[in-house]
N, C-alpha and C. Protein backbone atom coordinates (compact mmCIF):
# COMPACT_ATOMS: atom_id res chain seq x y z
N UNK A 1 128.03 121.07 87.87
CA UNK A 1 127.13 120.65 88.93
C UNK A 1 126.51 119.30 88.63
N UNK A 2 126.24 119.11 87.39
CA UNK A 2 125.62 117.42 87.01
C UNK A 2 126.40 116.63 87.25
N UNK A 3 127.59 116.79 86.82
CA UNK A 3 128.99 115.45 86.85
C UNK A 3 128.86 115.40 88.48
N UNK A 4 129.12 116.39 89.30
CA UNK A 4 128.49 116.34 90.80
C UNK A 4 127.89 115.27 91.16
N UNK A 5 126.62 115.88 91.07
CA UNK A 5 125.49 115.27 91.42
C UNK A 5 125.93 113.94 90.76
N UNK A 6 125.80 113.60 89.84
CA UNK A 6 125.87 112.13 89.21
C UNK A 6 126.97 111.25 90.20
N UNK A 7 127.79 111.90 90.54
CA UNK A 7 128.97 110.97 91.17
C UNK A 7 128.34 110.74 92.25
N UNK A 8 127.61 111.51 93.01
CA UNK A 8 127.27 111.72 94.48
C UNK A 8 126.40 110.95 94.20
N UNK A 9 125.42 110.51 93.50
CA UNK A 9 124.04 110.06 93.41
C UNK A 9 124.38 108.62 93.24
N UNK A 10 125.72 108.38 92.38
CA UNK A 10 125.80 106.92 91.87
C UNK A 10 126.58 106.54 92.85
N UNK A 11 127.99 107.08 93.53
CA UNK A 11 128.74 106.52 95.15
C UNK A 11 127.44 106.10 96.05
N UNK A 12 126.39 107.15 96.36
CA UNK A 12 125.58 106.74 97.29
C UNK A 12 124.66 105.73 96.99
N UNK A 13 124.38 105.11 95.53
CA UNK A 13 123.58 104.40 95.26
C UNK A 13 124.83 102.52 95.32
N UNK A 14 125.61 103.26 94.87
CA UNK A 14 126.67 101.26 95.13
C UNK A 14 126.77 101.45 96.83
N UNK A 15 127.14 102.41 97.60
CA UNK A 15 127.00 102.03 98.51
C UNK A 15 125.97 101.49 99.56
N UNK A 16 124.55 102.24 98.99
CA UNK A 16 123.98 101.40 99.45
C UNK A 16 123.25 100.19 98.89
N UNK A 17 123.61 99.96 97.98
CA UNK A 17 123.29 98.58 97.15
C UNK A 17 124.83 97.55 98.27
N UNK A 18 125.86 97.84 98.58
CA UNK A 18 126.83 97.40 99.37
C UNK A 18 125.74 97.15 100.59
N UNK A 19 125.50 98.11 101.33
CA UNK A 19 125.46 97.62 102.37
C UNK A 19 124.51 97.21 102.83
N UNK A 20 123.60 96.53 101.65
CA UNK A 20 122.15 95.68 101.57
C UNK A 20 122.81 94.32 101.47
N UNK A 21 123.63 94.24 100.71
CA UNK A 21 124.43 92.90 100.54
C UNK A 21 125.11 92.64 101.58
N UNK A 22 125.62 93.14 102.52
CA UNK A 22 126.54 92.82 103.73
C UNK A 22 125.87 92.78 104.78
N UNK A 23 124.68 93.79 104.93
CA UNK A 23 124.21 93.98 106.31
C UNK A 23 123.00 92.49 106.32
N UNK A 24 122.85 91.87 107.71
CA UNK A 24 122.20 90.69 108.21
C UNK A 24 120.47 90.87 107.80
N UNK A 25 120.62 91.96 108.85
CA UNK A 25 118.81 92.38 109.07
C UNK A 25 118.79 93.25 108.21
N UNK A 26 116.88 92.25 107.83
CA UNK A 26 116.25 92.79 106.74
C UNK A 26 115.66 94.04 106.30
N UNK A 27 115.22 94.53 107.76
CA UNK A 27 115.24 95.69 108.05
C UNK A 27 115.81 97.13 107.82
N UNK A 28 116.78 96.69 107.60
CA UNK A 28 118.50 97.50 107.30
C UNK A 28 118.18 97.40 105.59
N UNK A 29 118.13 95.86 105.34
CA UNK A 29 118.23 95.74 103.51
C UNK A 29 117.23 96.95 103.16
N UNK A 30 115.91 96.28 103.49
CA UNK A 30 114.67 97.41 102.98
C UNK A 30 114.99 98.89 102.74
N UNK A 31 115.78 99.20 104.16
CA UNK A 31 115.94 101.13 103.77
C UNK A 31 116.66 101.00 102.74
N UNK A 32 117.85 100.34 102.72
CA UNK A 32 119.06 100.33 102.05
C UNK A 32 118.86 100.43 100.68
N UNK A 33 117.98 99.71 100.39
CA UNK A 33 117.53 99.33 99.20
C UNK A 33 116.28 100.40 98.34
N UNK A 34 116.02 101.10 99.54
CA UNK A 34 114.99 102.27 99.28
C UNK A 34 115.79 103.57 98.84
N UNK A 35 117.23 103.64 99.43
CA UNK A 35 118.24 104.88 98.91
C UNK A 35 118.63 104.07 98.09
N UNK A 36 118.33 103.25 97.51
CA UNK A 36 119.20 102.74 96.27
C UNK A 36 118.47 103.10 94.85
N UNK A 37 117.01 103.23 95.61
CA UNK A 37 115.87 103.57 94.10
C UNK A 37 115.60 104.57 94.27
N UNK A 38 115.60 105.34 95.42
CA UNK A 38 115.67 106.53 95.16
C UNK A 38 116.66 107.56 94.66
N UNK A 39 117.91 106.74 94.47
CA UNK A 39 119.44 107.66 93.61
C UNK A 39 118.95 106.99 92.38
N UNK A 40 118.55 106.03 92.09
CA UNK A 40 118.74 105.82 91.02
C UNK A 40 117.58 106.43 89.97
N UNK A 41 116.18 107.20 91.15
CA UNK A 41 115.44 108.37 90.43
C UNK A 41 115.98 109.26 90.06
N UNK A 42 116.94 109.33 90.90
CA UNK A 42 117.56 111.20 90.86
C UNK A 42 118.67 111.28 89.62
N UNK A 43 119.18 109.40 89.23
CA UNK A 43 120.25 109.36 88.02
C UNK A 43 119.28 109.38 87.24
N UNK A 44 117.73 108.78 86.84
CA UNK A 44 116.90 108.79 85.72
C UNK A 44 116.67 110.42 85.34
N UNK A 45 116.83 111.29 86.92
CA UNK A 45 116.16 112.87 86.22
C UNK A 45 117.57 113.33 85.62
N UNK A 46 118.62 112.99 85.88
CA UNK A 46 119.75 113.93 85.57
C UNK A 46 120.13 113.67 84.14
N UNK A 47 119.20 112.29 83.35
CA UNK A 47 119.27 111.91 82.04
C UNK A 47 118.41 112.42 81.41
N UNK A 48 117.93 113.43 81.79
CA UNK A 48 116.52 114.00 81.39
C UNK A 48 115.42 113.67 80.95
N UNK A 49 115.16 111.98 81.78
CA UNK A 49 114.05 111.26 81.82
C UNK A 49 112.92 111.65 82.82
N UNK A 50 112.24 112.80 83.08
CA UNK A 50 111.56 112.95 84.71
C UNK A 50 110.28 112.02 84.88
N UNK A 51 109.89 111.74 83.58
CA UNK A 51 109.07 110.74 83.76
C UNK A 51 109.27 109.43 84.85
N UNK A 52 110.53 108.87 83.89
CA UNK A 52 111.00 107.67 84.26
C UNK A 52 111.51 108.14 86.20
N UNK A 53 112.08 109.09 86.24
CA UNK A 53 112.56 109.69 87.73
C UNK A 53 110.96 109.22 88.64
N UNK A 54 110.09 110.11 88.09
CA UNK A 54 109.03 109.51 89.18
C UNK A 54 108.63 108.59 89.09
N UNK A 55 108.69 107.96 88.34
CA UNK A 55 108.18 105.99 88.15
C UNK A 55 109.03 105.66 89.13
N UNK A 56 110.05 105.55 88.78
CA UNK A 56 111.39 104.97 90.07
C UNK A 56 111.11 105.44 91.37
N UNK A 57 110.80 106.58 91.68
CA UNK A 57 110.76 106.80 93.06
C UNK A 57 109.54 106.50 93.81
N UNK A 58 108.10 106.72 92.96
CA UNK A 58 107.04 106.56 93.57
C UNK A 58 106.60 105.27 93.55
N UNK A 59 107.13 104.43 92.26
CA UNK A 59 106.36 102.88 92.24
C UNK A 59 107.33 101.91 92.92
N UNK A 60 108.59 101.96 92.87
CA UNK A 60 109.73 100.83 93.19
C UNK A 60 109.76 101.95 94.86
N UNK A 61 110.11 102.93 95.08
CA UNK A 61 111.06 103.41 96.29
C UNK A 61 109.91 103.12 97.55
N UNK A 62 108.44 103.42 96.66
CA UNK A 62 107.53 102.96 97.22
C UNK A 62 106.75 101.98 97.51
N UNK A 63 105.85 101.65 96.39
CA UNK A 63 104.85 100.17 96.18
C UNK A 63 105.74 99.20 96.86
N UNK A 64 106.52 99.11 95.39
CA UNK A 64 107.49 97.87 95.74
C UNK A 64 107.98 97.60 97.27
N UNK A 65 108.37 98.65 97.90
CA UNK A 65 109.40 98.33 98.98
C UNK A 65 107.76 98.32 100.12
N UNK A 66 106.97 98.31 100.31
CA UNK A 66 106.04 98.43 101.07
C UNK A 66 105.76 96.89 100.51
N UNK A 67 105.48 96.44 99.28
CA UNK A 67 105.28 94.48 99.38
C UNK A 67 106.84 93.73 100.27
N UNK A 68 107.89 94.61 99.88
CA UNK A 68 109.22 94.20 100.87
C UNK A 68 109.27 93.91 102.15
N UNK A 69 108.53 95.21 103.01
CA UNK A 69 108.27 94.89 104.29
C UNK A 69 107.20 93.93 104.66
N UNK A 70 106.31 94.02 103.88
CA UNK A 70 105.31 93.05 104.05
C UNK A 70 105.81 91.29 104.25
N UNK A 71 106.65 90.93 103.38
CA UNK A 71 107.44 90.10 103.08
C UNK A 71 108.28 89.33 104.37
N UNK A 72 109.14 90.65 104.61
CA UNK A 72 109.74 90.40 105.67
C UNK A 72 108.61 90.49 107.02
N UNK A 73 107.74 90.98 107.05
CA UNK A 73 106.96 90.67 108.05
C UNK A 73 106.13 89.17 108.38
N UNK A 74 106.62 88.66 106.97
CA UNK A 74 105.26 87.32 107.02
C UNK A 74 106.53 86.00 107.40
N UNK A 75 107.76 86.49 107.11
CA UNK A 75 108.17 85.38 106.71
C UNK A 75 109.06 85.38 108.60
N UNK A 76 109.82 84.37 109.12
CA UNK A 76 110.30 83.97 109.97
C UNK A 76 111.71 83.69 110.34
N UNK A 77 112.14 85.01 111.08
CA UNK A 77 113.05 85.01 110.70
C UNK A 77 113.88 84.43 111.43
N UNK A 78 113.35 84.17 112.87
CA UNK A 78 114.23 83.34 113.89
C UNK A 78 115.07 81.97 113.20
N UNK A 79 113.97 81.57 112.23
CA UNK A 79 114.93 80.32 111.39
C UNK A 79 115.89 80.75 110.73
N UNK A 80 116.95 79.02 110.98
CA UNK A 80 118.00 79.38 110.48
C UNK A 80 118.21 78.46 108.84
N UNK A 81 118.71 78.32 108.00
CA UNK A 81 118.71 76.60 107.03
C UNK A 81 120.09 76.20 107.76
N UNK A 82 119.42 74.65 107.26
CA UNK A 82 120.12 73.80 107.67
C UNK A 82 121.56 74.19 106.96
N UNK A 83 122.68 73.09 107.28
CA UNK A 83 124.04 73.27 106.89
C UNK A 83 123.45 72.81 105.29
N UNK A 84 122.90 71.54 104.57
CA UNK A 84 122.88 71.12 103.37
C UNK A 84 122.66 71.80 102.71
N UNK A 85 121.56 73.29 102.92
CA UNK A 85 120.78 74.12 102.24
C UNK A 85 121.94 75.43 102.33
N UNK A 86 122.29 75.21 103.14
CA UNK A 86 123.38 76.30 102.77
C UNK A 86 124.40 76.82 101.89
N UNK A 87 125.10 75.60 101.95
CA UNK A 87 125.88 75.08 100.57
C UNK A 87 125.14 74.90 99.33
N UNK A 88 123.59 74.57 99.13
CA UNK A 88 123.10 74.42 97.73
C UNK A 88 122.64 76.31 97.71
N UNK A 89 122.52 76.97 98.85
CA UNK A 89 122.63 78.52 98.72
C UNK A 89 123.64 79.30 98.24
N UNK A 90 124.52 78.73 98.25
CA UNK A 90 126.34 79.39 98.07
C UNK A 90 126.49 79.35 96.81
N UNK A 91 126.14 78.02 96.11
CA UNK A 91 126.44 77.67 94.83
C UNK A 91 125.54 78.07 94.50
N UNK A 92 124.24 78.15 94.41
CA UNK A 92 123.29 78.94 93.56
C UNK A 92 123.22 80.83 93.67
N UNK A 93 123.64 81.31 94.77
CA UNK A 93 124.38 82.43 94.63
C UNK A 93 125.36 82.97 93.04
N UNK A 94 126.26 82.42 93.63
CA UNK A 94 127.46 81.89 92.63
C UNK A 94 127.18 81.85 91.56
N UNK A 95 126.39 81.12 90.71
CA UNK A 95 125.83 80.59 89.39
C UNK A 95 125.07 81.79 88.94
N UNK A 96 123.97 82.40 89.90
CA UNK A 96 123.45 83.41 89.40
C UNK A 96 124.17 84.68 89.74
N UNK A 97 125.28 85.20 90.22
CA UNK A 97 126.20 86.53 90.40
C UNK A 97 127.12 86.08 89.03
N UNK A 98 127.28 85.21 88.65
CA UNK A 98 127.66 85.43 87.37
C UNK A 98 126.99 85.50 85.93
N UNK A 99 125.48 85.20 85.80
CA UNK A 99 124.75 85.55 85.48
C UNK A 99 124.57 86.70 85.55
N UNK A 100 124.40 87.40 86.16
CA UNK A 100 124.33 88.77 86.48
C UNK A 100 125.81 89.50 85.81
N UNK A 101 126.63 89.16 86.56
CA UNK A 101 127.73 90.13 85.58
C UNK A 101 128.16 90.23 84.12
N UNK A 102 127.53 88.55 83.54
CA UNK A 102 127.83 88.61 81.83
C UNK A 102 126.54 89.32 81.32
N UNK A 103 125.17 89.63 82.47
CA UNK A 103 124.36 90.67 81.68
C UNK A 103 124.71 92.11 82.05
N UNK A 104 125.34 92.28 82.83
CA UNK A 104 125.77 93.53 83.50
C UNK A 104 127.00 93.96 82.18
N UNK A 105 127.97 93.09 81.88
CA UNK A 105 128.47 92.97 80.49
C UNK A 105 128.11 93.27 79.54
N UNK A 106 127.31 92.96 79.03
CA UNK A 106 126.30 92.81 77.71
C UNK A 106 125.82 94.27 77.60
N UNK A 107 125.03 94.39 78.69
CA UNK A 107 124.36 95.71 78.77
C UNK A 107 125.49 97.71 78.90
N UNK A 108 126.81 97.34 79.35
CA UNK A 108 127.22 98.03 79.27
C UNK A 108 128.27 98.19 77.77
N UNK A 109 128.45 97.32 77.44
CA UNK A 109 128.79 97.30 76.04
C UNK A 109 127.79 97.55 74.92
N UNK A 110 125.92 97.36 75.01
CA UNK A 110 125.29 98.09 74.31
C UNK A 110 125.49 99.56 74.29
N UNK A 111 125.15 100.07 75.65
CA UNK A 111 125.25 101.46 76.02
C UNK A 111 126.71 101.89 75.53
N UNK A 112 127.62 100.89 75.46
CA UNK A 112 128.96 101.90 74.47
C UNK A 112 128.20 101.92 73.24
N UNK A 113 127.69 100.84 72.31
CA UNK A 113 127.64 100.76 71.06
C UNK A 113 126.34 102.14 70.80
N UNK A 114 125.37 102.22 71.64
CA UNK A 114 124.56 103.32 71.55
C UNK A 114 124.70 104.55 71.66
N UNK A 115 125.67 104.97 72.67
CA UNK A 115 126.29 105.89 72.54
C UNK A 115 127.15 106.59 71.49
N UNK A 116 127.69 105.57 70.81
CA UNK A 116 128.53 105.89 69.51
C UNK A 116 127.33 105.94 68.29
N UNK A 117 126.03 105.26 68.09
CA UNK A 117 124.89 105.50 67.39
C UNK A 117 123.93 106.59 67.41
N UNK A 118 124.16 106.87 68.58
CA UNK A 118 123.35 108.47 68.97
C UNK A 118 122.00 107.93 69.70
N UNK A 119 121.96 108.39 70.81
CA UNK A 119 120.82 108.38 70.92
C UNK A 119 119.41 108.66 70.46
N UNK A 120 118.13 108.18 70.87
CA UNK A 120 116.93 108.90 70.60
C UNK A 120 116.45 110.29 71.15
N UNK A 121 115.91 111.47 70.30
CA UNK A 121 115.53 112.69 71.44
C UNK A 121 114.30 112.15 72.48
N UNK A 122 113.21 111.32 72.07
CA UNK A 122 112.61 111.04 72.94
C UNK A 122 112.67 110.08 73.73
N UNK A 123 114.05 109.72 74.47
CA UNK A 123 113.93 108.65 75.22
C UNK A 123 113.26 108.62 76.89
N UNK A 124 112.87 109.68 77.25
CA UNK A 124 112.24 109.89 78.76
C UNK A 124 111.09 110.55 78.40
N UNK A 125 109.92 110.68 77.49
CA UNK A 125 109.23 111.31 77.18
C UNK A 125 107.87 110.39 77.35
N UNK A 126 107.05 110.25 78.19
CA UNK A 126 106.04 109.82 78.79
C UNK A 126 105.04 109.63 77.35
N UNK A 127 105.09 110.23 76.24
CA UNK A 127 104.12 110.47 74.67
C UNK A 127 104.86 109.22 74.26
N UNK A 128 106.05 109.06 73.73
CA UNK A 128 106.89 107.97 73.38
C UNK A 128 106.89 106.37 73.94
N UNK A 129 106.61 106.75 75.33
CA UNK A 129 106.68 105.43 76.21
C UNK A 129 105.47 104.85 76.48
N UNK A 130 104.54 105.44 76.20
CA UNK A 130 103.12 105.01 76.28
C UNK A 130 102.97 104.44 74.75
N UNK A 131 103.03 105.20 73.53
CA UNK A 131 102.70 104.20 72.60
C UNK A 131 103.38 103.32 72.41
N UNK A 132 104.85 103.15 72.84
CA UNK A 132 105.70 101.64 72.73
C UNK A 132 105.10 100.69 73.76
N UNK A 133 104.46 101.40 75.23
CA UNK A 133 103.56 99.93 76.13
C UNK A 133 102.73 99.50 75.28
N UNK A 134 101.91 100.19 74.72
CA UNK A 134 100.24 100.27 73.99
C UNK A 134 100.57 99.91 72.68
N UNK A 135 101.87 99.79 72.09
CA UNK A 135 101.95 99.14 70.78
C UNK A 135 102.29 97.88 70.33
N UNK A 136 104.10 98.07 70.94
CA UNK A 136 105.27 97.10 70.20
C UNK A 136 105.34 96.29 71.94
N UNK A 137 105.03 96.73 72.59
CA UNK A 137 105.11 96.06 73.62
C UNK A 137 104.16 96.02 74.71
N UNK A 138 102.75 95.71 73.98
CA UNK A 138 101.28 95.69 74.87
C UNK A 138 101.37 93.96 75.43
N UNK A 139 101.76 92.96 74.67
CA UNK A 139 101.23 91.61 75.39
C UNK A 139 102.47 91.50 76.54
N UNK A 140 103.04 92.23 76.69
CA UNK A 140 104.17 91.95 78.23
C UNK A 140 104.11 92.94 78.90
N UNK A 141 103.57 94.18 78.75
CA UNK A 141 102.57 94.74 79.54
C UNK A 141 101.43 94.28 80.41
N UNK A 142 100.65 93.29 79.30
CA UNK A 142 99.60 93.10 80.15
C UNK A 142 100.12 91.61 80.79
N UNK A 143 100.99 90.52 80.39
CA UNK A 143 101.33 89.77 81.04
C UNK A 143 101.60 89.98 82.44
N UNK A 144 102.31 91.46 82.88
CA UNK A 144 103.28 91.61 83.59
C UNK A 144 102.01 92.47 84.73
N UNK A 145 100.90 93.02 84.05
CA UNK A 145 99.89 93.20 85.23
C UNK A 145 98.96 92.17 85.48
N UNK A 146 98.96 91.17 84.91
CA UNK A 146 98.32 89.77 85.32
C UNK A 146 99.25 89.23 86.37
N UNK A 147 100.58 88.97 86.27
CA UNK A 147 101.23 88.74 87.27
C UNK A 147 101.15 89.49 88.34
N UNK A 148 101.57 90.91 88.55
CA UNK A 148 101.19 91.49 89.40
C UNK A 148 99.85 91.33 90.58
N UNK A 149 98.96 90.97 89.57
CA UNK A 149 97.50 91.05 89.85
C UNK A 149 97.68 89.56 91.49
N UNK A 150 98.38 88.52 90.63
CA UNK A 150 98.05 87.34 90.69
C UNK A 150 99.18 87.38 92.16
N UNK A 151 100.15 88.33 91.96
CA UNK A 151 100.63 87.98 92.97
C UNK A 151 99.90 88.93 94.54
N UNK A 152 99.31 89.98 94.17
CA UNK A 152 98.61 90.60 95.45
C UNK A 152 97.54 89.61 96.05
N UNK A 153 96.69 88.91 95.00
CA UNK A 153 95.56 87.81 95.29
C UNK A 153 96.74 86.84 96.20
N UNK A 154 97.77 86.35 95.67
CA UNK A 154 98.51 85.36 96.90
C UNK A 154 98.96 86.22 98.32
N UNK A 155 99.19 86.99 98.30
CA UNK A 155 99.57 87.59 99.64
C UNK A 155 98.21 87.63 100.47
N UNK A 156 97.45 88.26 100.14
CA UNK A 156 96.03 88.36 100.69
C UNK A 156 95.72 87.08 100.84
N UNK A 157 95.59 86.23 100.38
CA UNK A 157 95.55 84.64 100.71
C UNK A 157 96.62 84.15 102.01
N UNK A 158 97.78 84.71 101.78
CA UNK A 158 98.97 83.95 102.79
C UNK A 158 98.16 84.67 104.03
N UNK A 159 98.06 85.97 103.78
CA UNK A 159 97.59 87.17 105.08
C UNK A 159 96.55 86.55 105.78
N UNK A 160 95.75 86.14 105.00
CA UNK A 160 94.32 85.19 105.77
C UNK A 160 94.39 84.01 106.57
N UNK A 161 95.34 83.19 105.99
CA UNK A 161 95.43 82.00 106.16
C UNK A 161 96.54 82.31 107.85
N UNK A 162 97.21 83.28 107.90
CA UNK A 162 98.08 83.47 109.35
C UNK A 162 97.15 84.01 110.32
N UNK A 163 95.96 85.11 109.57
CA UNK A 163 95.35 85.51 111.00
C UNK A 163 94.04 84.27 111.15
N UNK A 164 93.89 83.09 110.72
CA UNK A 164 93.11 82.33 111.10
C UNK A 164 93.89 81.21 112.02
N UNK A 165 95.09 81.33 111.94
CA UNK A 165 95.82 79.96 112.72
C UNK A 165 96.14 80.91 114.24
């Protein structure tokens, strides 16, 4: 029943990671992209991470995709870019999808080498993952809620600045 589920969970998660990439409207991306974090909760529980399962579903399937719509609500979409910007879009596409696949590389060749090392027993264990934020990895923790912080203060700023014009 897991090998199941896992196939079913990960087909439905490339496909809809596919058809965020193909489909126009943003609208479409957002859900698309919302069954994409939400399979990819349901692959964190089937690793017997449930921690990590509800992080994924409640902070990304949620928070996150609610600043998404927001996003797409502020921004304009009737515009089109010009032809010049298009082409410097194509190629910077390009440059970074391969970026992406030599880390997509990298990272699946750790996961061979870890796999053959054995895993940790506590790798989804909420006791474990809190003292590695709060320890070995507290100053990019808190970097990363200063950013956060800094970026809700700009939206609320953009938000103001549209209902005054």
């Amino acid at each position: 029943m897991a090998y199941f589920l896992f196939f079913a969970l990960s087909t439905i998660c490339i496909l809809s990671v596919l058809g965020m990439i193909f489909f126009k409207d943003q609208a479409y991306n957002a859900l698309f992209i919302v069954l994409a974090f939400a399979c990819l909760g349901g692959l964190f529980a089937l690793l017997d991470a449930p921690f990590i399962a509800v992080v994924q579903i409640i902070i990304y399937a949620g928070a996150i995709m609610v600043l998404f719509v927001f996003v797409i609500m502020m921004i304009n979409l009737g515009k089109e870019f010009p032809p010049e910007k298009k082409k410097l879009t194509v190629i910077l596409s390009l440059v970074i999808g391969i970026v992406l696949l030599v880390e997509f590389l990298f990272s699946v060749k750790g996961a061979f080498q870890q796999l053959n090392s054995g895993a940790p027993e506590s790798i989804g264990n909420p006791t474990s993952l809190g003292e590695l934020l709060f320890s070995k990895y507290l100053y990019p923790f808190e970097i990363t809620s200063v950013l956060i912080i800094a970026a809700m203060v700009g939206a609320i700023v953009l938000a103001k600045k549209k209902d005054k014009q």
